[in-house]
Protein backbone atom coordinates (compact mmCIF):
# COMPACT_ATOMS: atom_id res chain seq x y z
CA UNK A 1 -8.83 76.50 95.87
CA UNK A 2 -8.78 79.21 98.75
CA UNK A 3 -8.23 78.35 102.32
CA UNK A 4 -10.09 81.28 104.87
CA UNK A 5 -8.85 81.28 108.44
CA UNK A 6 -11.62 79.48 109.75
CA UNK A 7 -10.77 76.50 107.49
CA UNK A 8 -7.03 76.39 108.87
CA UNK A 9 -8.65 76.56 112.75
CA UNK A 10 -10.77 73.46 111.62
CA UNK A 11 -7.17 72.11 110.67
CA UNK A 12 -5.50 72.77 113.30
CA UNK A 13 -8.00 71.00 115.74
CA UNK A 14 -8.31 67.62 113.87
CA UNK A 15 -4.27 67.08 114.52
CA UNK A 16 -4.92 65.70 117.13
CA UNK A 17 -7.47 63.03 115.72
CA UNK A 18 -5.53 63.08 113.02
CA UNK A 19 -2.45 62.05 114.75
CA UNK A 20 -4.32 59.86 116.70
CA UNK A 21 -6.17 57.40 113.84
CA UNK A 22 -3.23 58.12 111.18
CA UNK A 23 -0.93 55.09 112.26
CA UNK A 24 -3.56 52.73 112.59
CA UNK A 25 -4.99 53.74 109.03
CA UNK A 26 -1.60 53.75 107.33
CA UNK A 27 -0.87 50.27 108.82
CA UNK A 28 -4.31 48.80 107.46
CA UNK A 29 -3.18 51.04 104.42
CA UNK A 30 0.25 48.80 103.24
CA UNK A 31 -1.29 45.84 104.65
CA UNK A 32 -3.70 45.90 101.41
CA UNK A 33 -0.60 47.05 99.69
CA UNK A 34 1.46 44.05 100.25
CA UNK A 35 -1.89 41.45 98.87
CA UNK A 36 -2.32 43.88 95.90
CA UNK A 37 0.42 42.58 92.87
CA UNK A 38 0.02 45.50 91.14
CA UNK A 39 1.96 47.96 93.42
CA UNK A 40 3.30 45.02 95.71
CA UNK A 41 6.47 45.82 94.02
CA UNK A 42 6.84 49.23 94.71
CA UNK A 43 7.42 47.90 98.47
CA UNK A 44 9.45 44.88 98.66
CA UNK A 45 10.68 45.11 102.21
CA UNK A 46 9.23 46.61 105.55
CA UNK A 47 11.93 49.19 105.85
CA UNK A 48 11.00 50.70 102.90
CA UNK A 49 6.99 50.38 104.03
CA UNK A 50 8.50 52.21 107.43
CA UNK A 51 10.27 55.20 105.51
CA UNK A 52 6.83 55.39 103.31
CA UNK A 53 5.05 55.45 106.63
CA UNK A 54 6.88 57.71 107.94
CA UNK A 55 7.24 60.30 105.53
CA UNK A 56 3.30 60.07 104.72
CA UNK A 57 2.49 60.77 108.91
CA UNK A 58 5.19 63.85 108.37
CA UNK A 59 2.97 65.03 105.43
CA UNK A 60 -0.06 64.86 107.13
CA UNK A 61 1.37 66.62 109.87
CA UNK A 62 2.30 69.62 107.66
CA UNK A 63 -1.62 69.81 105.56
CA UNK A 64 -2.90 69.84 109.59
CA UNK A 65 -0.91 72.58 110.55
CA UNK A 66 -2.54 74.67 107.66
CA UNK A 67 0.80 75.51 105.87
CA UNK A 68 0.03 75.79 102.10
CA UNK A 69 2.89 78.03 101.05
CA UNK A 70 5.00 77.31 98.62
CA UNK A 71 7.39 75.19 100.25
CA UNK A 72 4.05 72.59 100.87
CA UNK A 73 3.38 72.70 96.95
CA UNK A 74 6.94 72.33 96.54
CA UNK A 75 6.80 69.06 98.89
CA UNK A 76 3.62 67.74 97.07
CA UNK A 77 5.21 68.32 93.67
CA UNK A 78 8.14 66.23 94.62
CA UNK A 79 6.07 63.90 96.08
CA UNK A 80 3.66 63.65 92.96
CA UNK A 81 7.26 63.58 90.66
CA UNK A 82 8.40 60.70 92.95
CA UNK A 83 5.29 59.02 92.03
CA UNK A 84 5.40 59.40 88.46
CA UNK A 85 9.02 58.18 87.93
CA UNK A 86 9.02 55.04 90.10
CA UNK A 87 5.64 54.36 87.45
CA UNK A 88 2.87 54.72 90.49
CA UNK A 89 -0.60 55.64 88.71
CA UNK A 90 -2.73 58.23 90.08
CA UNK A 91 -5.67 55.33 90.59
CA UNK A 92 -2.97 53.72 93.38
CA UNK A 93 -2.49 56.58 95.80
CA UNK A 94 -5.72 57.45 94.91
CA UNK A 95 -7.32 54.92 96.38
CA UNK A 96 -4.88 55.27 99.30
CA UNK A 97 -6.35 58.39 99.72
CA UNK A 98 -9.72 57.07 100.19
CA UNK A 99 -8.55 54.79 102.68
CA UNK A 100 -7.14 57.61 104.72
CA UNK A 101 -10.19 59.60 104.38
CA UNK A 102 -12.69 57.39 104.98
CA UNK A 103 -10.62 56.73 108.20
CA UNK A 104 -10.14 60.58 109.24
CA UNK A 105 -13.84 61.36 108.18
CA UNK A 106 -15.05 58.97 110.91
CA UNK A 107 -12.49 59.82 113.36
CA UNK A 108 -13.53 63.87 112.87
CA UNK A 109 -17.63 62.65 112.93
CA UNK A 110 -16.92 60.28 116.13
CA UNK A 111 -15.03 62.92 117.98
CA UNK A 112 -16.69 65.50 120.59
CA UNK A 113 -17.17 69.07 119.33
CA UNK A 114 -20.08 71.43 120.49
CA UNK A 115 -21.82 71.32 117.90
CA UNK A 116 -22.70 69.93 114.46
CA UNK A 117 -21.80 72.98 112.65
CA UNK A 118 -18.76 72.98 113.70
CA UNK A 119 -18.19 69.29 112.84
CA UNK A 120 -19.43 69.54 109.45
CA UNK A 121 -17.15 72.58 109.55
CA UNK A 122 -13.64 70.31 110.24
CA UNK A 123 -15.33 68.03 107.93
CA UNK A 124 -15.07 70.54 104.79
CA UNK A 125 -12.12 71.85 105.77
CA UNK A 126 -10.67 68.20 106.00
CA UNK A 127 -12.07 67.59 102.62
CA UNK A 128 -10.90 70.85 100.98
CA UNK A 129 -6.91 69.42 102.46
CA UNK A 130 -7.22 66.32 101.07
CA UNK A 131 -8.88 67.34 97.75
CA UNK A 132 -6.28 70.59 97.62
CA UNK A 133 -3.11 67.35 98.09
CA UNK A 134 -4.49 65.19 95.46
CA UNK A 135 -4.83 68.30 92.93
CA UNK A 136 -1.23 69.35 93.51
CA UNK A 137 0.17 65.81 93.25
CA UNK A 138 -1.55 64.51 90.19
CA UNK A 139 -1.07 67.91 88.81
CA UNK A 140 2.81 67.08 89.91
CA UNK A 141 2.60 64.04 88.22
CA UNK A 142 0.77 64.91 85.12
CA UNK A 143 3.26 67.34 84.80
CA UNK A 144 6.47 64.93 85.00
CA UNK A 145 4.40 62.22 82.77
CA UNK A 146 3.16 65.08 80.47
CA UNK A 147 6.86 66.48 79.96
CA UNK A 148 8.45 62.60 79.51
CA UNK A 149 6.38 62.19 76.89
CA UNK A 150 6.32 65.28 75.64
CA UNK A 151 10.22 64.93 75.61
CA UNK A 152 10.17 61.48 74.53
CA UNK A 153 7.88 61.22 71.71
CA UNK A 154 9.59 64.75 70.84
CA UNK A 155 12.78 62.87 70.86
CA UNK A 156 11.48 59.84 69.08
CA UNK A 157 10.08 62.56 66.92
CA UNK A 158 13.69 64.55 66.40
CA UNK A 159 15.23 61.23 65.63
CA UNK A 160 12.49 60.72 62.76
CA UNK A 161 13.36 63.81 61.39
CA UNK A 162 16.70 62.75 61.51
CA UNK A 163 15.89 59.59 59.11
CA UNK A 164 16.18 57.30 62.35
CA UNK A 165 13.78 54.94 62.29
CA UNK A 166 15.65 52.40 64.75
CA UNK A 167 14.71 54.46 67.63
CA UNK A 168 11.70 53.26 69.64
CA UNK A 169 9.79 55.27 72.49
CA UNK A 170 9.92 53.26 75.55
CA UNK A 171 9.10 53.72 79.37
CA UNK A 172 5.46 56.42 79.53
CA UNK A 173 3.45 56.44 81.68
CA UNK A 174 0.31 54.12 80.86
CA UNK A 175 -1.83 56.82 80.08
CA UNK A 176 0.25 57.64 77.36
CA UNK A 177 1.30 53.58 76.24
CA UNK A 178 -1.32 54.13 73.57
CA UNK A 179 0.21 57.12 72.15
CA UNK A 180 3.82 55.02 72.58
CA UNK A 181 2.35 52.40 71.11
CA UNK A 182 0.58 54.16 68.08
CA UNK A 183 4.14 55.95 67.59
CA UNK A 184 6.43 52.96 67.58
CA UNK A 185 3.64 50.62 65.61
CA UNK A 186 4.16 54.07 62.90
CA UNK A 187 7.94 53.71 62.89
CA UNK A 188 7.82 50.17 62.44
CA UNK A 189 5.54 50.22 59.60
CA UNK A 190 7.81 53.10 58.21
CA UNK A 191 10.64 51.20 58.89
CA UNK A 192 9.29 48.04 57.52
CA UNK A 193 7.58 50.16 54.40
CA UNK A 194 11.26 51.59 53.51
CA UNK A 195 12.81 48.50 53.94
CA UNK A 196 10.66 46.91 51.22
CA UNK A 197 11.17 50.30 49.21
CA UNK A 198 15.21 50.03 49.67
CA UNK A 199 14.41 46.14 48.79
CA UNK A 200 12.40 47.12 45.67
CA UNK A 201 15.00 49.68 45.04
CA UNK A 202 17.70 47.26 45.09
CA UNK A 203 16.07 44.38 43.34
CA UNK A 204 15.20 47.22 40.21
CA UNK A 205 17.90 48.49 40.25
CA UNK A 206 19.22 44.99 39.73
CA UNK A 207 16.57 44.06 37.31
CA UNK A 208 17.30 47.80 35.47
CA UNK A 209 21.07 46.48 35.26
CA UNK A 210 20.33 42.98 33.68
CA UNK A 211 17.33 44.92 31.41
CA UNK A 212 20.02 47.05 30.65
CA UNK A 213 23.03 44.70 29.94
CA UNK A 214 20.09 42.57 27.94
CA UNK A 215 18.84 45.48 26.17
CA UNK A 216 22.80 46.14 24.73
CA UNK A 217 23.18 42.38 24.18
CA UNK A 218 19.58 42.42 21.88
CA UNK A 219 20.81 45.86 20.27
CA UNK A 220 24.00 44.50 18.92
CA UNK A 221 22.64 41.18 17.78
CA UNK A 222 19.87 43.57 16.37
CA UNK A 223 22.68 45.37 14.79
CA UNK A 224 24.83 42.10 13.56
CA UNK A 225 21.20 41.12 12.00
CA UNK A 226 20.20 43.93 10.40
CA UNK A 227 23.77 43.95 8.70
CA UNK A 228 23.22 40.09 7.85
CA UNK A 229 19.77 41.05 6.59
CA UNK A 230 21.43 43.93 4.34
CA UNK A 231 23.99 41.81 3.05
CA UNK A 232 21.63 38.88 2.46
CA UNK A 233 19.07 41.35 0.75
CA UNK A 234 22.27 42.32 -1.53
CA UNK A 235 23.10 38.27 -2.45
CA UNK A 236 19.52 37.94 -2.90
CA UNK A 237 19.44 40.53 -5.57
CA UNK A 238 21.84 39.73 -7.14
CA UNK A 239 21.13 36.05 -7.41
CA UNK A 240 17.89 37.47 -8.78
CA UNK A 241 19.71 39.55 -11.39
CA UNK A 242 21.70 36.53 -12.56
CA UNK A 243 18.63 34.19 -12.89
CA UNK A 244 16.73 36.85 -14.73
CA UNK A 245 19.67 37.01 -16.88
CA UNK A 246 19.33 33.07 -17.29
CA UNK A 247 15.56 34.03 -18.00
CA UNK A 248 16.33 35.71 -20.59
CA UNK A 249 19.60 33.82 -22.18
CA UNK A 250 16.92 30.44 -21.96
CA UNK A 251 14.50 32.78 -24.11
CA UNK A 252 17.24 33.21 -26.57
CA UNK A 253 18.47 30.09 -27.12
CA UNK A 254 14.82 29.10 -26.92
CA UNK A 255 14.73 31.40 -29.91
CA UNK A 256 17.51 29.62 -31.35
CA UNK A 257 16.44 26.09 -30.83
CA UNK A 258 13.31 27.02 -31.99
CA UNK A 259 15.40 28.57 -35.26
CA UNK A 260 17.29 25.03 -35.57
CA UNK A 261 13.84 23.34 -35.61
CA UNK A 262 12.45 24.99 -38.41
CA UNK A 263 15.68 24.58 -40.67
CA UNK A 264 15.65 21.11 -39.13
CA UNK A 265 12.55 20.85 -40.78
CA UNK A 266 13.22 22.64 -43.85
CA UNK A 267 15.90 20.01 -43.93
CA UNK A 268 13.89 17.04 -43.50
CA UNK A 269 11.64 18.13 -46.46
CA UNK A 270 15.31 19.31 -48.83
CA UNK A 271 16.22 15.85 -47.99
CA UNK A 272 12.47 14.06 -48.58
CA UNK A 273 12.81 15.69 -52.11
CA UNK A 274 16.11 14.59 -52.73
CA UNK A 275 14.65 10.65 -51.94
CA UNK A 276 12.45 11.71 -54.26
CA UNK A 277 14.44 13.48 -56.97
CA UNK A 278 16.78 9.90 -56.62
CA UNK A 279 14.12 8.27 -56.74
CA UNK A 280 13.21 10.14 -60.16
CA UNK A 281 16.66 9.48 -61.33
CA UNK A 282 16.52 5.86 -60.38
CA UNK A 283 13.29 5.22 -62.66
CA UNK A 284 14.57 7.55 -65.86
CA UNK A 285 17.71 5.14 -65.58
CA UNK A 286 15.17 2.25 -66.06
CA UNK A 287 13.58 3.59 -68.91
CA UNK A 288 17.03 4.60 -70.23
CA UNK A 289 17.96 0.48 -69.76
CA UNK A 290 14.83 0.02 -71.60
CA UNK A 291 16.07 2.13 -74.66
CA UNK A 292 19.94 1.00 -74.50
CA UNK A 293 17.81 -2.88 -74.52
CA UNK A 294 16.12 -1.53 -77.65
CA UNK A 295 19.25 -0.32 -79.22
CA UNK A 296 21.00 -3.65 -78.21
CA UNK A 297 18.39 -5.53 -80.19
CA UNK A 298 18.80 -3.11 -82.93
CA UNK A 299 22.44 -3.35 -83.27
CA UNK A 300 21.93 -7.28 -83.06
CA UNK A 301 18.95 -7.24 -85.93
CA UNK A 302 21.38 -4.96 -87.66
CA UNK A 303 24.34 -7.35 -86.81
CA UNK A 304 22.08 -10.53 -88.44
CA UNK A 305 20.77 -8.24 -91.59
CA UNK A 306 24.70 -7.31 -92.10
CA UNK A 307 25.21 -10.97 -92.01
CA UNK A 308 22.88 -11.95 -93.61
CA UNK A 309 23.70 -9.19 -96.33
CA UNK A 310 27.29 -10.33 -96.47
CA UNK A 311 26.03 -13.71 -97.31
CA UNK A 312 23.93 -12.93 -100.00
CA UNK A 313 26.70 -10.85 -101.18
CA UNK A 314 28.74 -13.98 -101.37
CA UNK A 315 26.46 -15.62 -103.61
CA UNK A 316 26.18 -13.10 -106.06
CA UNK A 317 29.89 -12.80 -106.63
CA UNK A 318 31.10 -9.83 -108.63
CA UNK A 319 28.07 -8.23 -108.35
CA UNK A 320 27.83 -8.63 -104.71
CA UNK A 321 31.53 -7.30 -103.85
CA UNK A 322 29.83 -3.67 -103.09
CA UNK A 323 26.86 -4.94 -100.80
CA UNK A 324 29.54 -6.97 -99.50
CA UNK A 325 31.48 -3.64 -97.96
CA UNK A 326 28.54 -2.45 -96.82
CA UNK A 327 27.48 -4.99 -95.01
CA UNK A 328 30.99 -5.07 -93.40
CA UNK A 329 30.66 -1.83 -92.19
CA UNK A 330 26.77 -1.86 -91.03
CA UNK A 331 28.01 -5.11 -88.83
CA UNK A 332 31.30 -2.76 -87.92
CA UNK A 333 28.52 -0.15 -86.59
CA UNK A 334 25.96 -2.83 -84.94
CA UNK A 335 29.19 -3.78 -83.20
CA UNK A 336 30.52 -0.48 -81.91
CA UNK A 337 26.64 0.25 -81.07
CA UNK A 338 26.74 -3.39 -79.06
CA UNK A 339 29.50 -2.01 -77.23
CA UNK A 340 28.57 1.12 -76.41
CA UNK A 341 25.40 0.11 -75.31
CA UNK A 342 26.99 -2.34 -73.14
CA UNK A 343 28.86 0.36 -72.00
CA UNK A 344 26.32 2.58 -71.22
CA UNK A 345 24.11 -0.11 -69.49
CA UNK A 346 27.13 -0.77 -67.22
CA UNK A 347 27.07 2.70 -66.15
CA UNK A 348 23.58 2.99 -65.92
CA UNK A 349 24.06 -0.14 -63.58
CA UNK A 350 26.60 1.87 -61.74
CA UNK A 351 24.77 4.94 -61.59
CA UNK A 352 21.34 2.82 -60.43
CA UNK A 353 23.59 1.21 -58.06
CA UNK A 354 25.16 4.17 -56.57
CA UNK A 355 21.21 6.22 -56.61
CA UNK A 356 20.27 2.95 -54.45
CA UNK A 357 23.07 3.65 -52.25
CA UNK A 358 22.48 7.84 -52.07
CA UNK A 359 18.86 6.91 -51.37
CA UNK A 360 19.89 4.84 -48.35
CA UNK A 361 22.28 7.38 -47.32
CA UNK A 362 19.60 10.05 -47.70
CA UNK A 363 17.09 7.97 -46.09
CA UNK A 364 19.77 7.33 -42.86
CA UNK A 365 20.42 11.00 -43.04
CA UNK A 366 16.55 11.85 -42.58
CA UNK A 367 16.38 9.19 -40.02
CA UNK A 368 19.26 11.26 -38.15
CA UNK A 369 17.62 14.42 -38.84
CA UNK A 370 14.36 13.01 -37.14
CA UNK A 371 16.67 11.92 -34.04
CA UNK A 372 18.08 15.13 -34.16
CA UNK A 373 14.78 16.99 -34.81
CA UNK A 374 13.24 15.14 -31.26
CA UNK A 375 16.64 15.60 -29.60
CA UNK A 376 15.98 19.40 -30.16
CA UNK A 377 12.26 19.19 -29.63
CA UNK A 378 13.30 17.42 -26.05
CA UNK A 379 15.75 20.53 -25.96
CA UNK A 380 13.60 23.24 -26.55
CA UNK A 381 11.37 21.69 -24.46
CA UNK A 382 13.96 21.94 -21.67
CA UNK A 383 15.29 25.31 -22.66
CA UNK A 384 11.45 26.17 -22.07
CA UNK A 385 11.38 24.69 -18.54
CA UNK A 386 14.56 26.14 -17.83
CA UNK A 387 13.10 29.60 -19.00
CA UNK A 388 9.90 29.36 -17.17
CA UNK A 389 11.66 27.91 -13.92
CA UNK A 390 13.98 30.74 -13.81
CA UNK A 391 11.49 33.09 -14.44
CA UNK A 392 9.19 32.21 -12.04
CA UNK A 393 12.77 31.96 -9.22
CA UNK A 394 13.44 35.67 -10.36
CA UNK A 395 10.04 36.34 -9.25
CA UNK A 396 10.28 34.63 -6.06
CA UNK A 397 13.53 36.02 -5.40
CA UNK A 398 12.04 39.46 -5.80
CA UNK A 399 9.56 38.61 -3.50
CA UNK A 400 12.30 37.20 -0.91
CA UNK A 401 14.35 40.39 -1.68
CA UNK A 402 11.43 42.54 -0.74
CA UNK A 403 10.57 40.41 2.50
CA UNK A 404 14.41 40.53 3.48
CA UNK A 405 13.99 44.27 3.07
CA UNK A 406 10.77 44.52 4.68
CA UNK A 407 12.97 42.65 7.56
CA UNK A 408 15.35 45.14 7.68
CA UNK A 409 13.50 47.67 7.84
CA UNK A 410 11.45 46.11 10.49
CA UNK A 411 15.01 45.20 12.55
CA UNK A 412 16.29 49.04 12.27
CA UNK A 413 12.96 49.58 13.96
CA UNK A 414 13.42 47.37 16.36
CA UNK A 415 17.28 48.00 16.88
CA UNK A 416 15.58 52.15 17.45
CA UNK A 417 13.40 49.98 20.08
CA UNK A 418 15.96 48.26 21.49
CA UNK A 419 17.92 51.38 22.05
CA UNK A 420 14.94 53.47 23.34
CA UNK A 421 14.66 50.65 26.06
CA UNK A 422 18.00 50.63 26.63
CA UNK A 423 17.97 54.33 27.36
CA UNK A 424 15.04 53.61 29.73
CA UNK A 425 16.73 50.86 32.04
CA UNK A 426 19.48 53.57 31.99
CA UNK A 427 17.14 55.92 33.31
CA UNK A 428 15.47 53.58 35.57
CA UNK A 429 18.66 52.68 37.15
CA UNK A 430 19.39 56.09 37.34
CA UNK A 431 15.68 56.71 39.16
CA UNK A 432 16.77 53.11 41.55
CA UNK A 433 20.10 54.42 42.63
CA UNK A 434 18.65 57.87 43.43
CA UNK A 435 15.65 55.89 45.20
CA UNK A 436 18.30 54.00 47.74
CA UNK A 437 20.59 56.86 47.91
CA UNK A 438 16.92 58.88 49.41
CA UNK A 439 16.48 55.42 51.50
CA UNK A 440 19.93 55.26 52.67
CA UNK A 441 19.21 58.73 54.31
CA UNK A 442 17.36 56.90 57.16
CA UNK A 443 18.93 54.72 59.74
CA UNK A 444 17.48 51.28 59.96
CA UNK A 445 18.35 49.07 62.27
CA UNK A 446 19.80 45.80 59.34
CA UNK A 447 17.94 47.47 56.57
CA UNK A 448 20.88 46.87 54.67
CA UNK A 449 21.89 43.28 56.21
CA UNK A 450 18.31 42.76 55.33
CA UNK A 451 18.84 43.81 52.00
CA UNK A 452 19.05 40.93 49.40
C-alpha cells in the first residue's frame, strides 16, 4: 500500500480531530472491554487499561503524523507480537478497530473543511492508515503465531522422530488448536497403538516362551513314548514269536495225541480180540470137560467090565487065572485114566477159572482204555483249543505289533512336529523380543509401567 503526499497532508490535518475524539472513543472502547469475558482478562486492573490507553493515543499520534518508515512497522510488529503472545485474536482488536473508526470517520465527516472533496479526501487517507495498521499487525501476528507453530509442531515433530511420543503440543494460537489438536489426538493414538503393540509384544513373547517350554516338554514325552512304543513293539513281537511257537508245539502234540488215539484204538480192538480169543479158550475148555467126562465114564465102564471080568474069572478057576490078570491090569489102567482125568479136569477148572479172571482183567483194562481213550479225546480236544487260541493271539499280536509300529511311526512324526514348532516359538520369540526392542526405541510416558 503506497502513501502519496497528498494522503499524509490529509493526515496531518485530522490530528487534530483525531486527538480530539480519540480519548473519548478509547474510554467507550475498554468500557465494552471490561463486560466482554472473553478478553476481560487481558485487563484486570485500570492501571493496566491506563498504560493500554495510553500507548494506543501515542500510536495514533505517530499513523497521524504520516511516519510509515521503518521504525512505525517496527512499532506495529511489536505491537502485533505483543498481541499474539499474551493469546489476543485478530477478531478482538479488530473489532476495536472498528470502534475507533467508526468514531474518527464521523469526527472527520462532522468537521468543517471547504469542500467535500477534500473530506472524502481525509476520509481515504484515514482509511488507507487504519487499513495499512491492521495489515502490519495481523501480518505481525500471523507471523509470531505462524513461527510458534511452525516451531512447535516442528518440535513436537523432532521429538517424534526421536521415538518421543510423551511430548504433547500445547499453547497455539486458536487458529492453529485444530492442527494441535489433530497432532496430539495422532501421538496419542500412536502412543496408545504402540503401547498395545509393546503389550502384544510382551504377552507373545510370553505366550512364545510357555509354547516354547511346552513344545520341549511334549517333544521329550514324545521322545520317552516313542522309545516306550519301540520297546513295547519289541515285547510284542516277541510275545508273538513265543505264542506262534506254542501254535505250533499244540499242533504237534495235537499230532501226537491224535497218534495215541489211534493206537488207543488199535488197543481197544487187540484187547476186544483177546476177550474174545479167552473167550474161545474158555468154551474149547468146556468141550475139553466134556471129553475128560467121556473118558471118566469110560475108565469107570472099563473099571466095572474089569470087575466084572475079574469076577467071572473067579468062577472059572484055573481057567480063569489069565482073564483074571487082565482084568487086573485093564482096572489098573481105568484107574490111572480116572486119575488123570481128574487131573486134567482140575486144571481145566484152573485154567477156566483163571480165563474168567483174564477176561475180567481184560475187560477192566478196556474199560481203562475207554477212560483213557475220552481222557485223550478231552485232551486233544484241548490241545486243539489251545492251538487255535494261540493261533488266532499270534495273529492279533501281529496286528497289535503292526498298530504299535504304525504308532511309532506316527509319534517320530509327531516328535519332527513337535520340534518344527518348537523351532517356531523360538523364532517367534526371537521376532517378539526384536518387536519390543523396535518399541522400546520410543519414549512413552508408563508404556512400560503399563506393561503387564
Amino acid at each position: 500500500m503506497q502513501f502519496t503526499d497528498k494522503d499524509r497532508s490529509a493526515l496531518r490535518r485530522l490530528a487534530p480531530i483525531i486527538a480530539e475524539t480519540l480519548d473519548d472513543v478509547l474510554d467507550r472502547f475498554y468500557a465494552k472491554v471490561k463486560v466482554t469475558p472473553q478478553i476481560s482478562g487481558f485487563f484486570t486492573t485500570d492501571e493496566q487499561i491506563a498504560r493500554a490507553k495510553a500507548a494506543q493515543i501515542d500510536h495514533w499520534n505517530a499513523i497521524c503524523s504520516a511516519d510509515f518508515s521503518a521504525g512505525y512497522a517496527a512499532r506495529v510488529h511489536r505491537i502485533g507480537t505483543i498481541h499474539a503472545r499474551i493469546g489476543l485474536e485478530p477478531r478482538w482488536y479488530l473489532g476495536g478497530y472498528a470502534v475507533v473508526a467508526e468514531a474518527l470517520i464521523h469526527a472527520t465527516m462532522a468537521g468543517r473543511f471547504q469542500s467535500r472533496k477534500q473530506t472524502a479526501a481525509n476520509i481515504a487517507a484515514l482509511v488507507k492508515a487504519l487499513l495499512l495498521d491492521i495489515e502490519l499487525s495481523v501480518t505481525a501476528y500471523q507471523d509470531v503465531t505462524d513461527h510458534e507453530v511452525v516451531h512447535k509442531i516442528g518440535d513436537g515433530l523432532s521429538r517424534l522422530a526421536d521415538g518421543d511420543l510423551s511430548h504433547e503440543v500445547s499453547g497455539v494460537t486458536a487458529r492453529f488448536e485444530g492442527l494441535q489438536s489433530h497432532f496430539n489426538d495422532a501421538t496419542r493414538r500412536l502412543r496408545e497403538s504402540l503401547r498395545h503393540v509393546s503389550q502384544a509384544a510382551h504377552h507373545v513373547d510370553v505366550c512364545a516362551g510357555e509354547l516354547k517350554a511346552a513344545s520341549e516338554d511334549l517333544g521329550r514325552r514324545t521322545e520317552m513314548q516313542a522309545s516306550s512304543l519301540e520297546e513295547a513293539s519289541a515285547r510284542i513281537q516277541e510275545i508273538a514269536a513265543t505264542t506262534r511257537a506254542t501254535a505250533a508245539s499244540a499242533i504237534v502234540v495235537r499230532e501226537g495225541v491224535a497218534m495215541s488215539v489211534g493206537e488207543l484204538e488199535a488197543g481197544q480192538h487187540v484187547i476186544t480180540r483177546t476177550i474174545a480169543a479167552i473167550n474161545a479158550m474158555a468154551q474149547s475148555s468146556d468141550r475139553i470137560s466134556g471129553v475128560v467126562g467121556m473118558i471118566e465114564d469110560i475108565a469107570f465102564q472099563t473099571n466095572m467090565l474089569a470087575l466084572n471080568a475079574g469076577i467071572e474069572a473067579a468062577r472059572a478057576g484055573e481057567a480063569g487065572k489069565g482073564f483074571t490078570l487082565v482084568a487086573q491090569e485093564v482096572r489098573g489102567l481105568a484107574k490111572r485114566a480116572t486119575d488123570a482125568t481128574r487131573t486134567i479136569k482140575d486144571i481145566i477148572e484152573e485154567g477156566a477159572a483163571q480165563a474168567g479172571d483174564g477176561v475180567l482183567l481184560v475187560t477192566e483194562t478196556g474199560t481203562q482204555f475207554d477212560r483213557i481213550s475220552e481222557g485223550v479225546d478231552a485232551i486233544n480236544g484241548q490241545v486243539h483249543g489251545i492251538s487255535a487260541s494261540a493261533s488266532s493271539q499270534a495273529e492279533r499280536l501281529d496286528h497289535m505289533s503292526n498298530a504299535i509300529i504304525d504308532m511309532d511311526r506316527i509319534t517320530q512324526q509327531n516328535a519332527a512336529l513337535v520340534e518344527q514348532a518348537s523351532a517356531a516359538a523360538r523364532q517367534l520369540a526371537e521376532h517378539a523380543r526384536e518387536l519390543a526392542s523396535q518399541v522400546s526405541r520410543f519414549h512413552i510416558t508408563n508404556i512400560l509401567e503399563e506393561t503387564p
